[in-house]
Protein backbone atom coordinates (compact mmCIF):
# COMPACT_ATOMS: atom_id res chain seq x y z
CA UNK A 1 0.00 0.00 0.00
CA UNK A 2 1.05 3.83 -0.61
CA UNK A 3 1.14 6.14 2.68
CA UNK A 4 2.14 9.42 1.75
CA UNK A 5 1.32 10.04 5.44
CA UNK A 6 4.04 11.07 8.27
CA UNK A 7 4.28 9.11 11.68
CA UNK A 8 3.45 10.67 14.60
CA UNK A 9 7.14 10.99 15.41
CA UNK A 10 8.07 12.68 12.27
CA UNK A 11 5.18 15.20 12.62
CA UNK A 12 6.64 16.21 15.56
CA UNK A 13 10.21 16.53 13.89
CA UNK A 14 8.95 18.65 11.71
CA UNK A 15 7.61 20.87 13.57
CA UNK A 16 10.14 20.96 15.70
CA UNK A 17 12.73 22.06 12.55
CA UNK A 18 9.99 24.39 11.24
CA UNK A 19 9.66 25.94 14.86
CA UNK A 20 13.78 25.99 15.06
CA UNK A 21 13.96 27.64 11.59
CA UNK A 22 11.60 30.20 12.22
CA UNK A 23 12.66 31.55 15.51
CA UNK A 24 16.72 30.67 14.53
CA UNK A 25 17.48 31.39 11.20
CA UNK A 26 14.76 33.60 9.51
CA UNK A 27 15.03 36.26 12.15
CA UNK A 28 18.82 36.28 11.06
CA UNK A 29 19.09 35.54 7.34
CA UNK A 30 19.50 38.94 5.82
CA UNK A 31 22.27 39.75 8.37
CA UNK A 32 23.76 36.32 7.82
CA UNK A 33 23.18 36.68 4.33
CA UNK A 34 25.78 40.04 4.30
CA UNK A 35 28.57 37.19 4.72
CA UNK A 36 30.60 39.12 7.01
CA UNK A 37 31.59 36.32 9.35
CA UNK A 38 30.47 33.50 9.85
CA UNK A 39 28.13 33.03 13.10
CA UNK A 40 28.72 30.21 14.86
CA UNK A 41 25.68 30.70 16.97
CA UNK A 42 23.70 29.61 15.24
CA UNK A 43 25.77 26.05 14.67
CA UNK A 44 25.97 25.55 18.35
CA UNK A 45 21.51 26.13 18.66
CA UNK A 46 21.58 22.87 15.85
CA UNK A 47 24.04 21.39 18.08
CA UNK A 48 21.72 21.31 21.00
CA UNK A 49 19.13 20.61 19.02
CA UNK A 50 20.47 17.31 16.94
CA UNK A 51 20.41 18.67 13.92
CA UNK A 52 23.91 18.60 13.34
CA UNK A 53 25.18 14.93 13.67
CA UNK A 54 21.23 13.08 13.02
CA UNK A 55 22.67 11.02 10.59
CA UNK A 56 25.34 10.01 12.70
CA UNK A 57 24.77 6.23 13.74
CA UNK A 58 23.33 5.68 17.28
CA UNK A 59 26.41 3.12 18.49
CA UNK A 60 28.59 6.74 18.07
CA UNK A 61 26.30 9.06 20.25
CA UNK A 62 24.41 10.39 16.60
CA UNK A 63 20.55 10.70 16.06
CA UNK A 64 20.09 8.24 13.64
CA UNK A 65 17.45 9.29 11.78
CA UNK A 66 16.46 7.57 8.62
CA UNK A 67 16.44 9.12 5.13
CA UNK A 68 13.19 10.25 5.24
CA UNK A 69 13.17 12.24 8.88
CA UNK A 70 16.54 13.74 7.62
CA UNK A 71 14.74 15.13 4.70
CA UNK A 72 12.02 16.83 6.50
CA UNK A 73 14.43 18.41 8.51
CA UNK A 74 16.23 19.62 5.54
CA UNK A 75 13.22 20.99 3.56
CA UNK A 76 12.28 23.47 7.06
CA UNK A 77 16.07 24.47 7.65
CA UNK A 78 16.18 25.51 3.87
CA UNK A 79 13.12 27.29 4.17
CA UNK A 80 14.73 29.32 6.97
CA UNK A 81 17.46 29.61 5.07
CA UNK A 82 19.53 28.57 2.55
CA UNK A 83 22.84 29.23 3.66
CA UNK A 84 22.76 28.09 7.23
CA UNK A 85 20.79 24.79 6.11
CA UNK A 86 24.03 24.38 3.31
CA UNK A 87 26.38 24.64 6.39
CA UNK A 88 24.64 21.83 8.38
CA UNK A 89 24.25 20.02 5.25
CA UNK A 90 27.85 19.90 4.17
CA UNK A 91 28.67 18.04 7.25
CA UNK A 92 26.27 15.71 6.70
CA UNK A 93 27.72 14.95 3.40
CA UNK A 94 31.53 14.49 4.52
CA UNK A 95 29.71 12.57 7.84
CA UNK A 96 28.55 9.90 4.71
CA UNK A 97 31.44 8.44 3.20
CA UNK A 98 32.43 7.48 6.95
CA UNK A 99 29.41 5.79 7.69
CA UNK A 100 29.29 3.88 4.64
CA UNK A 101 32.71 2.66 4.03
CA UNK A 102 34.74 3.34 7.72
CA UNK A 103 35.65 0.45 9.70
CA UNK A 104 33.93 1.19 13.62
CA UNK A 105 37.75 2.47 14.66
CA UNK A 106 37.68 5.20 11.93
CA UNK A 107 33.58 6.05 12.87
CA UNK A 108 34.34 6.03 16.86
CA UNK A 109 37.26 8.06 16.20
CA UNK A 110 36.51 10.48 13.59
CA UNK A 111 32.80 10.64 13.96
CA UNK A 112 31.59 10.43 18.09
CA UNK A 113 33.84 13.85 18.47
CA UNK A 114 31.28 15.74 16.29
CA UNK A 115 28.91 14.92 18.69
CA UNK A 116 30.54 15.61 21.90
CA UNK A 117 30.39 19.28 20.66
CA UNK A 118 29.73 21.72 17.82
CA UNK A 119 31.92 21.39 14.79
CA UNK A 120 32.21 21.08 11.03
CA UNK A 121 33.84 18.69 8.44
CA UNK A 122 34.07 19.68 4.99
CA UNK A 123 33.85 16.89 1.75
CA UNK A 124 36.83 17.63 -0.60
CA UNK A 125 36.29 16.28 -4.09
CA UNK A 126 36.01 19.20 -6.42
CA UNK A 127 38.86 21.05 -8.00
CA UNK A 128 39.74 23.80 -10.56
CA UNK A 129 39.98 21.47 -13.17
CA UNK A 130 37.75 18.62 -12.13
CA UNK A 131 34.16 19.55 -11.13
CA UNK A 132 31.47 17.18 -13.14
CA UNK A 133 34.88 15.14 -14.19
CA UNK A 134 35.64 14.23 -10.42
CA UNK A 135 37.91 11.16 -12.34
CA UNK A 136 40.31 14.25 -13.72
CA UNK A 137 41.14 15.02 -9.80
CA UNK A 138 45.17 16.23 -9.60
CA UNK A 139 45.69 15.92 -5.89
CA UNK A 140 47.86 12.87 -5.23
CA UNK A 141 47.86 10.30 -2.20
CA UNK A 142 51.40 8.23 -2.28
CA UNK A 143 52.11 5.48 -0.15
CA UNK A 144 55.41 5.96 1.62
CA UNK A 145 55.90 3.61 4.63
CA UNK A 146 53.26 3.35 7.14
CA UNK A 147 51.55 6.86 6.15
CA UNK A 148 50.16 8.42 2.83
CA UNK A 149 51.51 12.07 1.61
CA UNK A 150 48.95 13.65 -0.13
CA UNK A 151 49.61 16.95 -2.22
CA UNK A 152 47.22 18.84 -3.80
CA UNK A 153 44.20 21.44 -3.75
CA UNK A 154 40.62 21.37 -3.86
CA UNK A 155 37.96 24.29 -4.86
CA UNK A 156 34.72 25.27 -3.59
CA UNK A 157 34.86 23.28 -0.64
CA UNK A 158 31.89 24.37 1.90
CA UNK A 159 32.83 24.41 5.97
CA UNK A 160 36.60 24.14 4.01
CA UNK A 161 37.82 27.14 6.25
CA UNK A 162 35.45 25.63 9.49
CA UNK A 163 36.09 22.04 9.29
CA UNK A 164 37.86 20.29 12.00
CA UNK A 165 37.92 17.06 9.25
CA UNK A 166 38.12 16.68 5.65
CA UNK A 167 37.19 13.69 3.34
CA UNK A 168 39.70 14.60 0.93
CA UNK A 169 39.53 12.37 -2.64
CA UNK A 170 43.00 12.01 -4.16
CA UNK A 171 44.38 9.72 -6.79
CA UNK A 172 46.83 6.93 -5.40
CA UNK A 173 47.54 5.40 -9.14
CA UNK A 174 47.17 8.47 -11.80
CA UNK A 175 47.10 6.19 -14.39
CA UNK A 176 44.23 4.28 -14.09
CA UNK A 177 41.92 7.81 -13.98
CA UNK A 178 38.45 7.51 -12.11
CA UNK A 179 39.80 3.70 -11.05
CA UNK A 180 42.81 5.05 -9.29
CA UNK A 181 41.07 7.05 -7.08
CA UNK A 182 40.84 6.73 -3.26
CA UNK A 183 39.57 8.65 -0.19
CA UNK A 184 40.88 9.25 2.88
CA UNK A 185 40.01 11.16 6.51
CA UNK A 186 42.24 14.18 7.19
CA UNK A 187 42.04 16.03 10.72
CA UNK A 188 42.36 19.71 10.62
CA UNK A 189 45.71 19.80 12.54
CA UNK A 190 47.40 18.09 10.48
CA UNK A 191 50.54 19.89 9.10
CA UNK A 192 50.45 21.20 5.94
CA UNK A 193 46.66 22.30 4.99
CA UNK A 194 46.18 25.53 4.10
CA UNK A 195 43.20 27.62 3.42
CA UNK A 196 42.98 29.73 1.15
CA UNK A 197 40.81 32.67 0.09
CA UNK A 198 37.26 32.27 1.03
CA UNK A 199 35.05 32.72 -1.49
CA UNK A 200 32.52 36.10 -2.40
CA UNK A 201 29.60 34.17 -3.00
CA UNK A 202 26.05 35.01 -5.53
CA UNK A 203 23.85 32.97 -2.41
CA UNK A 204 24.08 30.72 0.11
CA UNK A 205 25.76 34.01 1.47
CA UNK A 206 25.72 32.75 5.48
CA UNK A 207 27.99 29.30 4.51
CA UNK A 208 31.85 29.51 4.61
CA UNK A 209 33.24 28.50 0.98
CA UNK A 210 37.14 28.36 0.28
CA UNK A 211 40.21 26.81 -1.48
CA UNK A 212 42.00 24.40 0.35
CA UNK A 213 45.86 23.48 -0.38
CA UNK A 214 47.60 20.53 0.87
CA UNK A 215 51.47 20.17 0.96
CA UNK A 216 52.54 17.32 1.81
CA UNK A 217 50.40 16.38 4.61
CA UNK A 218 50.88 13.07 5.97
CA UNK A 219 48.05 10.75 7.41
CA UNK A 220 48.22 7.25 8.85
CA UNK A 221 47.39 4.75 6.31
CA UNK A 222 44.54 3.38 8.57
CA UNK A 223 42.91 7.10 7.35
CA UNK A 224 42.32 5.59 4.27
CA UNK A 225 38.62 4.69 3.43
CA UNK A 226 37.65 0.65 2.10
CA UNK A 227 40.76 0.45 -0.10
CA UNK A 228 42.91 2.13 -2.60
CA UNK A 229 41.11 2.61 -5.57
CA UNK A 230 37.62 2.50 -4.00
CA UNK A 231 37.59 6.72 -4.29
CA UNK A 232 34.94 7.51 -7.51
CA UNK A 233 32.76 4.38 -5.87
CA UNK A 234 33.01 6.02 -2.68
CA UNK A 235 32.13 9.53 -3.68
CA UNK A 236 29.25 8.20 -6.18
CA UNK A 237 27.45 5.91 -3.46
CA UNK A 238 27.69 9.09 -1.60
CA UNK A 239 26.07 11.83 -3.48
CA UNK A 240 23.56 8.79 -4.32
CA UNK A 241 22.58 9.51 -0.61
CA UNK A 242 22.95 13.39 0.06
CA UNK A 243 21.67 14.39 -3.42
CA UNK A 244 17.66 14.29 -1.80
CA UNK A 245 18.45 16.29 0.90
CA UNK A 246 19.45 19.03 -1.88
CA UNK A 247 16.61 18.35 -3.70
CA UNK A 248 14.46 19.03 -0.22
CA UNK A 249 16.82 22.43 0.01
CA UNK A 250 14.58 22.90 -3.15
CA UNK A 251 11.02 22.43 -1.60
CA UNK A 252 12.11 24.02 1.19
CA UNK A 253 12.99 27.58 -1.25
CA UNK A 254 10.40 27.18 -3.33
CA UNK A 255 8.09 27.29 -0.54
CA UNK A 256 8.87 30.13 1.46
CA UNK A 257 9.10 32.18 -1.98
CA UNK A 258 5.39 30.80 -2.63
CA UNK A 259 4.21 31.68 0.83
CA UNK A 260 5.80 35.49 0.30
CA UNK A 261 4.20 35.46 -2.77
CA UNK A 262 0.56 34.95 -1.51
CA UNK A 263 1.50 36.89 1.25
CA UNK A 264 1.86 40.15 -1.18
CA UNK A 265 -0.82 38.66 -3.67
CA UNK A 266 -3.24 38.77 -0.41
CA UNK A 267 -2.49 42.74 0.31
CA UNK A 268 -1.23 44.43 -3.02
CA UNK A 269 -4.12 46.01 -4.02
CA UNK A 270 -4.58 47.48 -7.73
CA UNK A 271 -7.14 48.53 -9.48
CA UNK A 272 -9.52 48.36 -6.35
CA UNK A 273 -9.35 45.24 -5.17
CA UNK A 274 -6.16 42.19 -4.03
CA UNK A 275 -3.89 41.54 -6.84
CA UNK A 276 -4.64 37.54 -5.75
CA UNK A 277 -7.85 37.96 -7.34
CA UNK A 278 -6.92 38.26 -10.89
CA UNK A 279 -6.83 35.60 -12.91
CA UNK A 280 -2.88 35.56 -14.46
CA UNK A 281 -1.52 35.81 -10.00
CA UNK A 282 -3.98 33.32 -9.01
CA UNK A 283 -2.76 30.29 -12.29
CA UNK A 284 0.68 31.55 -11.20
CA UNK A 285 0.17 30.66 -7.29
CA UNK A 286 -1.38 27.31 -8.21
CA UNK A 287 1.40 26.32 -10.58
CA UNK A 288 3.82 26.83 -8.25
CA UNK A 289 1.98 24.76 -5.77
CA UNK A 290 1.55 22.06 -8.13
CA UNK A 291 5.47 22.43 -8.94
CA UNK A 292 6.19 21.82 -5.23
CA UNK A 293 4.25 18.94 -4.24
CA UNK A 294 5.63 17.52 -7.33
CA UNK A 295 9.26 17.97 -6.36
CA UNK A 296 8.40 17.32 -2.62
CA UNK A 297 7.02 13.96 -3.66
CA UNK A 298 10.12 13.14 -5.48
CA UNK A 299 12.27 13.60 -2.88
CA UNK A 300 10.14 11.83 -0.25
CA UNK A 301 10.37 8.76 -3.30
CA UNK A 302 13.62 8.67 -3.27
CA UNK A 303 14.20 9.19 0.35
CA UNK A 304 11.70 5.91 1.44
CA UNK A 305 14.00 4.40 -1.32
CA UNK A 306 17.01 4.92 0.54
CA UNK A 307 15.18 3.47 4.03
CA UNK A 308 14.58 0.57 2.28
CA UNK A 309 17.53 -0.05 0.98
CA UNK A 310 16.44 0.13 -2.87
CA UNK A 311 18.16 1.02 -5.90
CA UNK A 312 17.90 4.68 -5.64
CA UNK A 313 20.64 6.16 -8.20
CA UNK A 314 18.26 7.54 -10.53
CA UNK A 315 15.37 8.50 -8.40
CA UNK A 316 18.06 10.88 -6.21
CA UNK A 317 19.26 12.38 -9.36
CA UNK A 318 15.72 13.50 -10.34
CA UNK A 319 15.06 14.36 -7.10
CA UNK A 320 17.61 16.14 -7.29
CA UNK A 321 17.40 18.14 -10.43
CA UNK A 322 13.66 18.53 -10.72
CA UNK A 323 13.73 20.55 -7.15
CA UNK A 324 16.26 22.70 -7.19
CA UNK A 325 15.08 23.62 -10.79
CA UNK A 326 11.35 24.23 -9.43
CA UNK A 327 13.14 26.36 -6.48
CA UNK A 328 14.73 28.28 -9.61
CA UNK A 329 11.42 28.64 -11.25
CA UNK A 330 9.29 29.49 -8.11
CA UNK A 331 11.55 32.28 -7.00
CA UNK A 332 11.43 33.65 -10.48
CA UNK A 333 7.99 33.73 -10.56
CA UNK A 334 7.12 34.47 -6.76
CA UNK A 335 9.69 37.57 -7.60
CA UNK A 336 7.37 38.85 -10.84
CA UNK A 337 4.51 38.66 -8.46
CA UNK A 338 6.20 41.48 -5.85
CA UNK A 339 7.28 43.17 -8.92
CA UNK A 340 9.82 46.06 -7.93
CA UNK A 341 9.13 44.84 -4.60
CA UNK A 342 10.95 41.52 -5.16
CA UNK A 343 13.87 43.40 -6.59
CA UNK A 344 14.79 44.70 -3.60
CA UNK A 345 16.66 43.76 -0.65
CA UNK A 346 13.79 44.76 1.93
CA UNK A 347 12.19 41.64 1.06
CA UNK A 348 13.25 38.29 0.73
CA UNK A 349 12.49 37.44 -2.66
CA UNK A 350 16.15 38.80 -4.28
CA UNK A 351 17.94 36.66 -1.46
CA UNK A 352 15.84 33.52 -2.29
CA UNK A 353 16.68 33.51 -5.90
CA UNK A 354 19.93 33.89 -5.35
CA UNK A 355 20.01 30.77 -2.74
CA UNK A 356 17.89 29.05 -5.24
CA UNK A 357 20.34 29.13 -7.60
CA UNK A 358 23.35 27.35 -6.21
CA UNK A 359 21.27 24.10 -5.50
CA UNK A 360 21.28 23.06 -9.60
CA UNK A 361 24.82 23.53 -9.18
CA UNK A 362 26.23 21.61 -5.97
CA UNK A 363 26.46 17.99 -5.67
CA UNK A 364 26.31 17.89 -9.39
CA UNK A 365 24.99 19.86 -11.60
CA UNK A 366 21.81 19.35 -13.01
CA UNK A 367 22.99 18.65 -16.27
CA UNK A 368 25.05 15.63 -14.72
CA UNK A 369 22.01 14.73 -13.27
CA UNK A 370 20.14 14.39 -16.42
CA UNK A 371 22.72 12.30 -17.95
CA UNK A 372 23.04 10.19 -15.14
CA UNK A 373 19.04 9.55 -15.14
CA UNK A 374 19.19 9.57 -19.37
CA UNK A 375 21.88 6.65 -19.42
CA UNK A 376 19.49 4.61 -16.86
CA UNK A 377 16.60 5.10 -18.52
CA UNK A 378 17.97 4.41 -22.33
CA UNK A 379 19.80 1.71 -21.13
CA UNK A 380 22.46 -0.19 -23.47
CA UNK A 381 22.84 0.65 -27.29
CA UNK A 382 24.01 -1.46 -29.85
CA UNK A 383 26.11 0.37 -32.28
């Protein structure tokens, strides 16, 4: 049987996110959004909360939530706001590779700390050359005695300047390209990681983005994940995972730009009487709605998928793509409902179109996603 319902439990999560969101983060989004600093305040109030380390496995102090309560939770902190919901997200991400390939040494010792108090861990795949290619990575791992020097830098990397541990994806046998690829856990202290310049963002203004550059830094070789080689399956079976909490970053955009937009529909008046009353606002209101119970249903597909241990590569790709493009195409029209209103930075709107626009670019872009889901659904050709 189909239940699109929600447990009593998971009612009660989400209110409890929506609650957190509302008095936390949207109170403190257009400050956050100026991307001064970053305010750890707020990371230590999802601390207390659980937010931070819920997918963390119960043996290792973590919530454990399943796929779907983690994806309520992402669609209210997103609605509060983009950025901050990114930072929290981002751990959760690097937090992944750990759980699914770490042996219970490398969990209890690299993943219990992040929940004995706040902190941040950053996933380090993309570089300046290798984005959508992640097999054309240049940062090296070699195997010298016990230990593995890795040199190297990576791009883009969110909580990069924050994080007190990187999953950092390096190549251990150049030659072989995507095969020769492995991953590997890298504490913060460790000597020879710099950061680099943090980045000026378009959104996602209240998250810390910067280059990171490793020189010879030297790990144990028990800091490798699975095995050498193992890197592109690692980092795929990952994002397999993560990309439906992106696509409910998407819901959760989309749907605080609808609910501004009826909002201003409501008490614009031209022409004597509520703009929501004329025909062209009110079909643009209800395709938007449609738009985001489509995408929201998506994501909850793919996300009972993942709790039941399905195949769920191409159902998290469209997940993926379809809801951060209907956050793109909500905001859009959400903004030509406020009109000049929208345009500026005393409401929302500008800040939400701006957020919406990272998520078809993170964890793949959506045109990665499309081939993915296109190469699944075409299946072999004979040539």
């Amino acid at each position: 049987m189909i239940d699109f319902s929600l447990t009593e439990e998971q009612i009660a999560l989400q209110e409890m996110a929506r609650e957190f969101a509302a008095k936390e983060m949207r109170p403190r989004a257009a400050e956050y959004d100026k991307g001064e600093k970053f305010h750890w305040d707020f990371i230590e109030k999802a601390f207390e909360v659980g937010f931070v380390t819920c997918g963390i496995p119960e043996e290792y102090n973590g919530g454990a939530l399943s796929h779907m309560d983690t994806i309520i939770i992402s669609e209210e902190l997103a609605w509060g706001c983009a950025g901050m919901y990114t930072t929290i997200m981002a751990s959760s991400l690097a937090f992944t590779p750990v759980i699914l390939f770490g042996t219970p040494d490398q969990k209890k010792t690299f993943l219990q700390p992040f929940t004995e108090k706040p902190s941040l861990a950053a996933f380090c795949l993309t570089e300046r050359e290798a984005g959508s290619d992640a097999g054309g990575l240049a940062t090296k791992a070699e195997k010298v005695g016990d230990e593995y020097v890795i040199n190297g830098s990576k791009c883009f990397i969110t909580n990069g300047g924050l994080a007190s541990m990187y999953v950092v994806f390096a190549k251990t046998d150049p030659d072989k390209g995507a095969r020769g690829m492995s991953a590997f856990i890298v504490p913060r202290e460790t000597k020879g990681i710099t950061i680099g310049k943090e980045e000026d963002k378009m959104g996602h203004r209240a998250s810390n983005t910067c280059e990171l550059y490793f020189e010879d830094v030297r790990i144990p070789a028990s800091n490798l994940l699975a095995k050498e080689g193992m890197g592109f399956i690692i980092a795929m079976k990952t994002l397999d995972k993560t990309r439906a909490p992106v696509g409910a970053g998407g819901v959760g955009v989309a749907r605080a730009a609808l609910e501004y937009a009826i909002e201003y529909a409501k008490t614009r008046v031209q022409f004597g009487k509520p703009i929501a009353l004329f025909q062209d606002i009110s079909f643009k209101i209800a395709q938007m709605a449609a738009e985001i119970s489509a995408a929201r249903f998506l994501v909850w597909n793919a996300a009972w998928r993942l709790d039941n241990d399905l195949p769920v590569g191409k159902e998290s790709a469209i997940a993926k793509f379809y809801a951060s493009d209907v956050a793109m195409s909500v905001t859009n029209t959400a903004l030509d409902i406020l009109g000049g209103y929208g345009y500026m930075k005393d409401y929302p709107m500008e800040k939400l179109m701006r957020d919406a626009k990272l998520l078809q670019i993170y964890e793949g872009t959506n045109s990665i996603q499309r081939m993915v889901v296109g190469r699944e659904v075409i299946g072999p050709i004979k040539t």
